[in-house]
C-alpha atoms as a PDB file:
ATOM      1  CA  UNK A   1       0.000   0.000   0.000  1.00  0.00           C
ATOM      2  CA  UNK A   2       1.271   2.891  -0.935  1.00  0.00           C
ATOM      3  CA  UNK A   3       0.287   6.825   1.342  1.00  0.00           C
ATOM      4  CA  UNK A   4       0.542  10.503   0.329  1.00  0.00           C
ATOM      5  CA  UNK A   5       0.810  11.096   4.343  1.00  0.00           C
ATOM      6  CA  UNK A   6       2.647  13.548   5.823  1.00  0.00           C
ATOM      7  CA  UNK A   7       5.881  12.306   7.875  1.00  0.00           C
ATOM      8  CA  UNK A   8       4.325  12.481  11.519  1.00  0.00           C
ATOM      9  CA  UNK A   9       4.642  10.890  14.504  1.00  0.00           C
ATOM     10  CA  UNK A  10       2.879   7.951  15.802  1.00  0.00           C
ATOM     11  CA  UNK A  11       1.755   9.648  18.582  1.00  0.00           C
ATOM     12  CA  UNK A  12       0.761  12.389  17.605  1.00  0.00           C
ATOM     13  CA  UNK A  13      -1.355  11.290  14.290  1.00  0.00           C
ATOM     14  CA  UNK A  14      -2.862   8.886  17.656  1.00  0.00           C
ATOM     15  CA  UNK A  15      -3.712  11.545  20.219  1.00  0.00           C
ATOM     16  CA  UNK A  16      -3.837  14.296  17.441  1.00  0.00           C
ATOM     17  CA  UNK A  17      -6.938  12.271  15.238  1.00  0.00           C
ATOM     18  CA  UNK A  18      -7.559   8.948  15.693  1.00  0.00           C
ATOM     19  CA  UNK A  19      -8.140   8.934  19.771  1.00  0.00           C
ATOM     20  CA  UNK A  20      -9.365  12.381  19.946  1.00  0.00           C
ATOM     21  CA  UNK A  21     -12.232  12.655  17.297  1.00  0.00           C
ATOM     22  CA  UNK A  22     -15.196  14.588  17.924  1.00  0.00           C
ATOM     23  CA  UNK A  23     -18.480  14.246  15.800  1.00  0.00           C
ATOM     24  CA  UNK A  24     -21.726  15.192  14.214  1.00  0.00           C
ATOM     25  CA  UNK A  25     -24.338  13.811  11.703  1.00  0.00           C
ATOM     26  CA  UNK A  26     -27.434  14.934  10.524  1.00  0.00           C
ATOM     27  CA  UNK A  27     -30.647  15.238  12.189  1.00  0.00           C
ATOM     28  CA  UNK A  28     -31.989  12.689  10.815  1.00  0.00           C
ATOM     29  CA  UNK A  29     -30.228   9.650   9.072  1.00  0.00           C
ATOM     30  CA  UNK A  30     -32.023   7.718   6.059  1.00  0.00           C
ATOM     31  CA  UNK A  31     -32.695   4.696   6.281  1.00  0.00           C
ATOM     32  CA  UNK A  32     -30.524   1.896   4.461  1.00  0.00           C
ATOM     33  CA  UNK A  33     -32.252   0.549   1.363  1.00  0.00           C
ATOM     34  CA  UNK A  34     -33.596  -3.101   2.088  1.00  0.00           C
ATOM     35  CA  UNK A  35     -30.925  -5.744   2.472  1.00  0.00           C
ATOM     36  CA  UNK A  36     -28.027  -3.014   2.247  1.00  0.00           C
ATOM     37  CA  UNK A  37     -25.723  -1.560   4.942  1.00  0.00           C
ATOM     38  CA  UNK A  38     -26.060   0.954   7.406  1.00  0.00           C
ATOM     39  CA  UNK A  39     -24.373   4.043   6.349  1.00  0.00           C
ATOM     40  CA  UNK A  40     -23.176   7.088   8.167  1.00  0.00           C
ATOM     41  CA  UNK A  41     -25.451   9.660   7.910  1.00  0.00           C
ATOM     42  CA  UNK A  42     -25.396  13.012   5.920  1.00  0.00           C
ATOM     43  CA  UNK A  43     -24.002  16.000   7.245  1.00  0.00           C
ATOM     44  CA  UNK A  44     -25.918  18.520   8.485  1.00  0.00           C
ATOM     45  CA  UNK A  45     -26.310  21.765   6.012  1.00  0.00           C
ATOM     46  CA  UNK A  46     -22.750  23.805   5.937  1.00  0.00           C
ATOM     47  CA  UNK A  47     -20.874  21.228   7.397  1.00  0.00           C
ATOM     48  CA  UNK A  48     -18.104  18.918   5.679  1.00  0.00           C
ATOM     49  CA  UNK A  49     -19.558  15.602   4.501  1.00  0.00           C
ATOM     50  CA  UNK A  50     -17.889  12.677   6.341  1.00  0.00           C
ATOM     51  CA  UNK A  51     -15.849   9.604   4.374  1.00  0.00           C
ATOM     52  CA  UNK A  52     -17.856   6.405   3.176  1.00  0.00           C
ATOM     53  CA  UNK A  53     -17.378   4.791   6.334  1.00  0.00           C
ATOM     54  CA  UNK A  54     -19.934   1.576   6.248  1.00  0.00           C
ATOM     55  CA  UNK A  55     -20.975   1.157  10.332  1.00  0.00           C
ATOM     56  CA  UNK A  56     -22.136  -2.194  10.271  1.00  0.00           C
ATOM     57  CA  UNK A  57     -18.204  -2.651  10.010  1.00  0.00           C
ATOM     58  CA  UNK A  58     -15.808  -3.760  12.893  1.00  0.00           C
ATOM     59  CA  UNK A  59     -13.129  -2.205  10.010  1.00  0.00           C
ATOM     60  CA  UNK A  60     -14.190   1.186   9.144  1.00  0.00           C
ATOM     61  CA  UNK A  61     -11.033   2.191   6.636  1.00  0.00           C
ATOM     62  CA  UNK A  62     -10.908   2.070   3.163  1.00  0.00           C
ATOM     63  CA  UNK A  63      -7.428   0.113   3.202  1.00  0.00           C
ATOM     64  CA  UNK A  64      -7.934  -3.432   3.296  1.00  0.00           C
ATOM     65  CA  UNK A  65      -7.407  -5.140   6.559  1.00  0.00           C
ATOM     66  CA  UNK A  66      -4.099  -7.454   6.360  1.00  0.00           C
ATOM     67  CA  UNK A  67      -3.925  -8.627  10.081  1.00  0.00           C
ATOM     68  CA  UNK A  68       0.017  -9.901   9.617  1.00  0.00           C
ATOM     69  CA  UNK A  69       2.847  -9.037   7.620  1.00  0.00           C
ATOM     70  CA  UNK A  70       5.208 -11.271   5.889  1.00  0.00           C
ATOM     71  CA  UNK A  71       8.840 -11.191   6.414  1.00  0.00           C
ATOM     72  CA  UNK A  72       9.361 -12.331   2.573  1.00  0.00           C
ATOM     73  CA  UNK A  73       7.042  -9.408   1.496  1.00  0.00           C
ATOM     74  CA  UNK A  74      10.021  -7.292   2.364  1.00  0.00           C
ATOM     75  CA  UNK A  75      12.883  -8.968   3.066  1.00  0.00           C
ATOM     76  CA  UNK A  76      15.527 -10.912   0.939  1.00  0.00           C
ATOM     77  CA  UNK A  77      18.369 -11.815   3.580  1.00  0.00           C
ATOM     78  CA  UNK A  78      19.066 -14.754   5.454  1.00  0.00           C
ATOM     79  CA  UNK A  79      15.969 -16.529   7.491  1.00  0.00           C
ATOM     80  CA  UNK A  80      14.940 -14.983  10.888  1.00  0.00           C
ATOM     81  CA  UNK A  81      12.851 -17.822  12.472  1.00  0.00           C
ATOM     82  CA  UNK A  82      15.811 -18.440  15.011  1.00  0.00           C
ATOM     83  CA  UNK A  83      17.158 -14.990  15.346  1.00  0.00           C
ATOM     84  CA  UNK A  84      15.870 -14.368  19.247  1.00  0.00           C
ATOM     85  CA  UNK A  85      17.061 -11.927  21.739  1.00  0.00           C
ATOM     86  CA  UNK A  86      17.540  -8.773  19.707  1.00  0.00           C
ATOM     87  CA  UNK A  87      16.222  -6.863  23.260  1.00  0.00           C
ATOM     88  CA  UNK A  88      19.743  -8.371  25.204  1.00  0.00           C
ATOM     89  CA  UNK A  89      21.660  -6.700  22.692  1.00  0.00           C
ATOM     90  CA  UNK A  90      21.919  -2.899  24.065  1.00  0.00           C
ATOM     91  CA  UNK A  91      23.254  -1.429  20.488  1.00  0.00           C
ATOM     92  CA  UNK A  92      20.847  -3.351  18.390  1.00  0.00           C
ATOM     93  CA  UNK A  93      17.836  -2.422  20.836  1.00  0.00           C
ATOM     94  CA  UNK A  94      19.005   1.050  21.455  1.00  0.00           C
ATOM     95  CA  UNK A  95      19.177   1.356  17.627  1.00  0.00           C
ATOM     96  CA  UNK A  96      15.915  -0.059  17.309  1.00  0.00           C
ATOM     97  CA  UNK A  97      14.300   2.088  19.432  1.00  0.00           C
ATOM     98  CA  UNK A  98      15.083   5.147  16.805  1.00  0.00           C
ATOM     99  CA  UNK A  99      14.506   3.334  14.003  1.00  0.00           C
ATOM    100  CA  UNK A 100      10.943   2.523  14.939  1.00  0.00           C
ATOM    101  CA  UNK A 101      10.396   6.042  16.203  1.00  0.00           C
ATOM    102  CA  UNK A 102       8.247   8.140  13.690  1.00  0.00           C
ATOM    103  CA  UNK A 103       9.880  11.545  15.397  1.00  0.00           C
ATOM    104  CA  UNK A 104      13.093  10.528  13.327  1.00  0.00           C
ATOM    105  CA  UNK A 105      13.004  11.352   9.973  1.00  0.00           C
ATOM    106  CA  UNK A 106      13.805   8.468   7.531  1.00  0.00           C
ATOM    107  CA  UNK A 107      16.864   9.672   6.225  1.00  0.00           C
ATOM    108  CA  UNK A 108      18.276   9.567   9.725  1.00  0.00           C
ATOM    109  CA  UNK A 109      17.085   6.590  10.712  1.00  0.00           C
ATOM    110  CA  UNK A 110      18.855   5.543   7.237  1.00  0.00           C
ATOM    111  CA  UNK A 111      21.918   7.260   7.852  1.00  0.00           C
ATOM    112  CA  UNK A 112      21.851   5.372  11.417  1.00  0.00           C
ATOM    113  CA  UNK A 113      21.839   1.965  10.226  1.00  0.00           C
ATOM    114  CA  UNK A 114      24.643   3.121   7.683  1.00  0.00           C
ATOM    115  CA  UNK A 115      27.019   3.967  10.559  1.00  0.00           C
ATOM    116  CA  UNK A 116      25.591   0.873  12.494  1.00  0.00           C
ATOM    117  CA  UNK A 117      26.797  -1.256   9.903  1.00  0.00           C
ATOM    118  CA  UNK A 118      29.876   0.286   9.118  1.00  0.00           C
ATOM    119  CA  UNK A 119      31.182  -0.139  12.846  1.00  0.00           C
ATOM    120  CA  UNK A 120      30.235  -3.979  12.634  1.00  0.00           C
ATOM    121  CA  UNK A 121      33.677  -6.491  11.866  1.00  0.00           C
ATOM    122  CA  UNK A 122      33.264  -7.686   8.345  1.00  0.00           C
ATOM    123  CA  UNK A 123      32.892 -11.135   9.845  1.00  0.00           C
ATOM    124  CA  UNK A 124      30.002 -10.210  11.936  1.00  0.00           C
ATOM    125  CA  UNK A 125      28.243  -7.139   9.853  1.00  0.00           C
ATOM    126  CA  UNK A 126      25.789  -9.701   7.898  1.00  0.00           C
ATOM    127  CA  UNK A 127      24.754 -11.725  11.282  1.00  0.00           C
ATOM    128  CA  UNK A 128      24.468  -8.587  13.299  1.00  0.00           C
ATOM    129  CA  UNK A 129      22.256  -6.593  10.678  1.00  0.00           C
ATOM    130  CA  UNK A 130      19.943  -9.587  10.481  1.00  0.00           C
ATOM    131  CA  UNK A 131      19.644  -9.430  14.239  1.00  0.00           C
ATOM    132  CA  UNK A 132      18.799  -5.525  13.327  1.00  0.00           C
ATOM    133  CA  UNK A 133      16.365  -6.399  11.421  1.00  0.00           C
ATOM    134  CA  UNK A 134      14.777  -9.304  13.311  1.00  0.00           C
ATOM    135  CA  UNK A 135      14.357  -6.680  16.004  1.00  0.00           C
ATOM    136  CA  UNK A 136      12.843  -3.844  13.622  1.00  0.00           C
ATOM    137  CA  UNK A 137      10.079  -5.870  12.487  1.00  0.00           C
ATOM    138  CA  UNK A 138       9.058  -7.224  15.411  1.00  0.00           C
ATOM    139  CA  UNK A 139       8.888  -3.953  16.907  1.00  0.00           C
ATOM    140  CA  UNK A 140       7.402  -2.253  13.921  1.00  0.00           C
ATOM    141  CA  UNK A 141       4.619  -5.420  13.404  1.00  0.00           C
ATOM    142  CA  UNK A 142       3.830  -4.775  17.148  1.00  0.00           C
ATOM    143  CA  UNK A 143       3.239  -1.128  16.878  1.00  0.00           C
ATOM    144  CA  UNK A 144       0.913  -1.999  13.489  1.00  0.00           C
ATOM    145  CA  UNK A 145      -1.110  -4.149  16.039  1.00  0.00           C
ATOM    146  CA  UNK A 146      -1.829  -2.158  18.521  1.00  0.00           C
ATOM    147  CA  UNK A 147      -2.409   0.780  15.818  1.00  0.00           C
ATOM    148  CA  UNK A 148      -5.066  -1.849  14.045  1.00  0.00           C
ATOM    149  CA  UNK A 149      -6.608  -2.721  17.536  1.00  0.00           C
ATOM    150  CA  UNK A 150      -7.054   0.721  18.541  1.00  0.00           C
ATOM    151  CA  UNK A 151      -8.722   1.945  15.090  1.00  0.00           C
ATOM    152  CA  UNK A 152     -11.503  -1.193  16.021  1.00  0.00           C
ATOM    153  CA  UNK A 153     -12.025  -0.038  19.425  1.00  0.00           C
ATOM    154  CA  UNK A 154     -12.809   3.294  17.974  1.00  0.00           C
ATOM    155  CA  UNK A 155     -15.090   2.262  15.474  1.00  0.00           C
ATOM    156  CA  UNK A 156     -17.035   0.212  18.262  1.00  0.00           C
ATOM    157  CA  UNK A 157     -17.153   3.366  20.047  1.00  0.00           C
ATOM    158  CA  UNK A 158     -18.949   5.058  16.809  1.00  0.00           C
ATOM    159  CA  UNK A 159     -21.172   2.374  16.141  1.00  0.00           C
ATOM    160  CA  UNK A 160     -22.924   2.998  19.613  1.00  0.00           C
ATOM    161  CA  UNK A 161     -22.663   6.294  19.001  1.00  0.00           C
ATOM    162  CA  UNK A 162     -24.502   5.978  16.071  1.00  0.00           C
ATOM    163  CA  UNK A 163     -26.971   4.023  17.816  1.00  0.00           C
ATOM    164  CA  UNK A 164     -27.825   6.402  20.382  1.00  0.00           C
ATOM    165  CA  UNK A 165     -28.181   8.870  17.988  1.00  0.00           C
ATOM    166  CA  UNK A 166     -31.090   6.731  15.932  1.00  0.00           C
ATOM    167  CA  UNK A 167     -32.525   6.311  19.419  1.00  0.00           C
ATOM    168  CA  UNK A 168     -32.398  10.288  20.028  1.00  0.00           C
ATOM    169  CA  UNK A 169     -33.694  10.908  16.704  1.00  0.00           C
ATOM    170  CA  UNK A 170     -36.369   8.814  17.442  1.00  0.00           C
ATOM    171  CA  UNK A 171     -37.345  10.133  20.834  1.00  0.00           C
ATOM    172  CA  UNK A 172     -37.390  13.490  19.013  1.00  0.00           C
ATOM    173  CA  UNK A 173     -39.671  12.626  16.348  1.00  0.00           C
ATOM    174  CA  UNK A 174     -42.248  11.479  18.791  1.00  0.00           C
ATOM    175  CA  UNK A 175     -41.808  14.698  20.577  1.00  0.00           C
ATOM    176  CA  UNK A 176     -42.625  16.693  17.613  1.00  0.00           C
ATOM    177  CA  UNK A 177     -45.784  14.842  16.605  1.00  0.00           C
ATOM    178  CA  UNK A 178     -47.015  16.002  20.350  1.00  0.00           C
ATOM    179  CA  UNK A 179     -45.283  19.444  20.989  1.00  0.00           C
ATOM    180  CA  UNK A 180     -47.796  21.468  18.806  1.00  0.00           C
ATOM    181  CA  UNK A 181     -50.594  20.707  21.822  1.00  0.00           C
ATOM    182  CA  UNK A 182     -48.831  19.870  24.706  1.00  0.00           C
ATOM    183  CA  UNK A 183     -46.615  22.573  26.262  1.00  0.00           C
ATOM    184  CA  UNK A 184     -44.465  19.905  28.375  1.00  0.00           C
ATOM    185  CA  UNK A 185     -43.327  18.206  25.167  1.00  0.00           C
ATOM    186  CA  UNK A 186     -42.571  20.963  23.246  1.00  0.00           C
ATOM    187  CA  UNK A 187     -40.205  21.963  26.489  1.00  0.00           C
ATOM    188  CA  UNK A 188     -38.759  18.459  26.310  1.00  0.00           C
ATOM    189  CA  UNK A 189     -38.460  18.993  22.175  1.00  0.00           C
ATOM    190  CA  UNK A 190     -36.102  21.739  22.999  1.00  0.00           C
ATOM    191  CA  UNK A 191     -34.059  20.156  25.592  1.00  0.00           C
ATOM    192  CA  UNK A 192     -33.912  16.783  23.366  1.00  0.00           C
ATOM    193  CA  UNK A 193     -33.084  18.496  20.102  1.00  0.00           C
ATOM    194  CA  UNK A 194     -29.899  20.693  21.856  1.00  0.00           C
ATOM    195  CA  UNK A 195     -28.585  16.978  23.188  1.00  0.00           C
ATOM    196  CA  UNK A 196     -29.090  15.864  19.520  1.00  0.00           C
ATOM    197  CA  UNK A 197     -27.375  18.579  17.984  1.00  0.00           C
ATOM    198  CA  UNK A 198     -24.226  18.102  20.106  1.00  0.00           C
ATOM    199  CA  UNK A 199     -23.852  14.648  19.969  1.00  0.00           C
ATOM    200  CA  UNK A 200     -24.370  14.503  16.005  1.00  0.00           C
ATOM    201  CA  UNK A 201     -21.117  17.468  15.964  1.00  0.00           C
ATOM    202  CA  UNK A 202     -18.762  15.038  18.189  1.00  0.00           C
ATOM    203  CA  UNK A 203     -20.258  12.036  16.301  1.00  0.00           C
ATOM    204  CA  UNK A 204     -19.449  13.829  12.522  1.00  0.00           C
ATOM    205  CA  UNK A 205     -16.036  15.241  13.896  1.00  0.00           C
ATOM    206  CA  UNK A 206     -15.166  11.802  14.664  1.00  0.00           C
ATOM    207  CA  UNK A 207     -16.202  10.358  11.375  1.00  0.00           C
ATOM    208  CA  UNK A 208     -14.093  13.220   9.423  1.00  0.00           C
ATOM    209  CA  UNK A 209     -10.659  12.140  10.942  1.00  0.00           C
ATOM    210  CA  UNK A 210     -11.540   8.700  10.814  1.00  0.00           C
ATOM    211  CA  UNK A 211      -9.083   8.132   7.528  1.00  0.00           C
ATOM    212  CA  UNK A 212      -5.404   9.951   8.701  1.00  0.00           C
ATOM    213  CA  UNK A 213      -6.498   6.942  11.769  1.00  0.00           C
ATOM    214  CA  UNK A 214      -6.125   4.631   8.716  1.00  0.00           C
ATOM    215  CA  UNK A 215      -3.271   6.188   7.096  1.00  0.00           C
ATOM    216  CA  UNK A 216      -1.022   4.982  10.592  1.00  0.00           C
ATOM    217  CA  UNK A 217      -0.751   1.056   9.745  1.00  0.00           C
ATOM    218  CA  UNK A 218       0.420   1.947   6.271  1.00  0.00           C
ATOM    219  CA  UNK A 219       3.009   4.692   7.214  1.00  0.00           C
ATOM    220  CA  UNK A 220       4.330   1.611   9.925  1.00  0.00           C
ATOM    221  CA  UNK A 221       4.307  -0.340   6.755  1.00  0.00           C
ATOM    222  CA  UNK A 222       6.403   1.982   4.211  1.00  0.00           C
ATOM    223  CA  UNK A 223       8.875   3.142   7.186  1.00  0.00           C
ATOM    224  CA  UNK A 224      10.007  -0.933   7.423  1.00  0.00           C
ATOM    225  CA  UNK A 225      10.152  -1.047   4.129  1.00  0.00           C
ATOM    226  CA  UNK A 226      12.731   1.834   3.312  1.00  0.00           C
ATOM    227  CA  UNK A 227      14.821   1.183   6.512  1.00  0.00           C
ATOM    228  CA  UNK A 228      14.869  -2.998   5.292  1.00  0.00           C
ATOM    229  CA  UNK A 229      16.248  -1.580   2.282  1.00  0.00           C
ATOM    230  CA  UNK A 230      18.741   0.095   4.372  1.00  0.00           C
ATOM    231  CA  UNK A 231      20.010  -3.013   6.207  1.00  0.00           C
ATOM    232  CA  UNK A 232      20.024  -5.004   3.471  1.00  0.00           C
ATOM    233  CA  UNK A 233      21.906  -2.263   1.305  1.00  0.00           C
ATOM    234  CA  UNK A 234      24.929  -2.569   4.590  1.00  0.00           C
ATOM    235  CA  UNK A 235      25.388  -6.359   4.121  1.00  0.00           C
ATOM    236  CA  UNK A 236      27.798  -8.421   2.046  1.00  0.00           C
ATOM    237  CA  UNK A 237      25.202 -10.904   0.625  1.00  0.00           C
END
């Protein structure tokens, strides 16, 4: 998969849009054609309309959902089924650590496995990048997890948002059929309809920043690739 992105950092792409979205949908959602999905509801008039996001979905982006990478998806070198205990090594883990950082630019985190591999003894430089490496993709196929996990738990969290907001609508349109000759609905109309309108702004807020939430498992994805290239690119064979 491929991103136009910007170069930002995990956490804050996570804090900055997918774990702090706010939201709003329209007053009143229309109802999904017989057989078909739920959809998220239109905007309300003047505000931005939100993504394509299907809510009967426990995967609400529009990249497909690969749960696992494959080592020989990106890399060429020699097998790392045995390679263990990349964390007791303190220069490979320390190295690790800013490789899988998203605060350091690529070309850093390139130019830091090009001095890594330059210090290693020509006898060792192939075994000890592979150990790099073993390291960097279990570290980057562990953040991609937990990325993937949390971008579910959010759209659980909209899904019952959405829910209560069919149950609000409806509670309003019962009040509205009544307000016109009682004076104690048409109180409760007002009351409901302000709820309504706030929760629909936090739910459509939400919705909007929904896809740079997406955009994190494939920026995990393309970092690995470039700095693979870059271990591979220090080793003999």
């Amino acid at each position: 998969m491929t991103s136009t992105a910007q170069n930002a950092s995990i956490p804050s792409i996570v804090l900055g849009a997918a774990f702090l979205f706010g939201a709003s949908f329209a007053l009143q959602s229309a109802p999904a054609a017989a057989g078909g999905p739920a959809v998220t509801p239109m905007p309300a008039v003047g505000e931005p309309a939100p993504p394509p996001i299907d809510m009967t979905s426990a995967w609400p982006c529009v990249q497909r959902k690969v749960d696992t990478l494959s080592v020989a998806q990106i890399w060429d070198g020699p097998p790392i089924d045995d390679v263990k205990g990349w964390f007791l090594d303190t220069d490979v883990s320390a190295l690790i650590e800013v490789l899988s950082s998203r605060r350091i630019p690529v070309d850093q985190a390139e130019g830091a496995v090009e001095a890594f591999a330059k210090e290693q003894p020509d006898d060792k430089k192939d075994e000890r990048l592979t150990l790099l490496f073993a390291g960097l993709f279990d570290r980057a196929t562990t953040q991609r997890r937990g990325v993937m996990a949390g971008i579910e738990r959010y759209q659980r969290s909209q899904q019952e948002r959405s829910r209560e907001l069919e149950r609000q609508s409806s509670a309003i349109s019962t009040l509205q059929d009544k307000a016109s000759t009682d004076d104690d609905a048409a109180a409760k109309l007002k009351d409901a309809q302000e709820k309504f309108d706030w929760a629909q702004r936090i739910f459509h807020e939400r919705q909007t920043n929904i896809p740079l939430a997406c955009e994190l498992p494939v920026l995990i994805e393309e970092r690995l690739f470039m700095l693979t290239r870059a271990i591979r690119n220090g080793m003999s064979s």
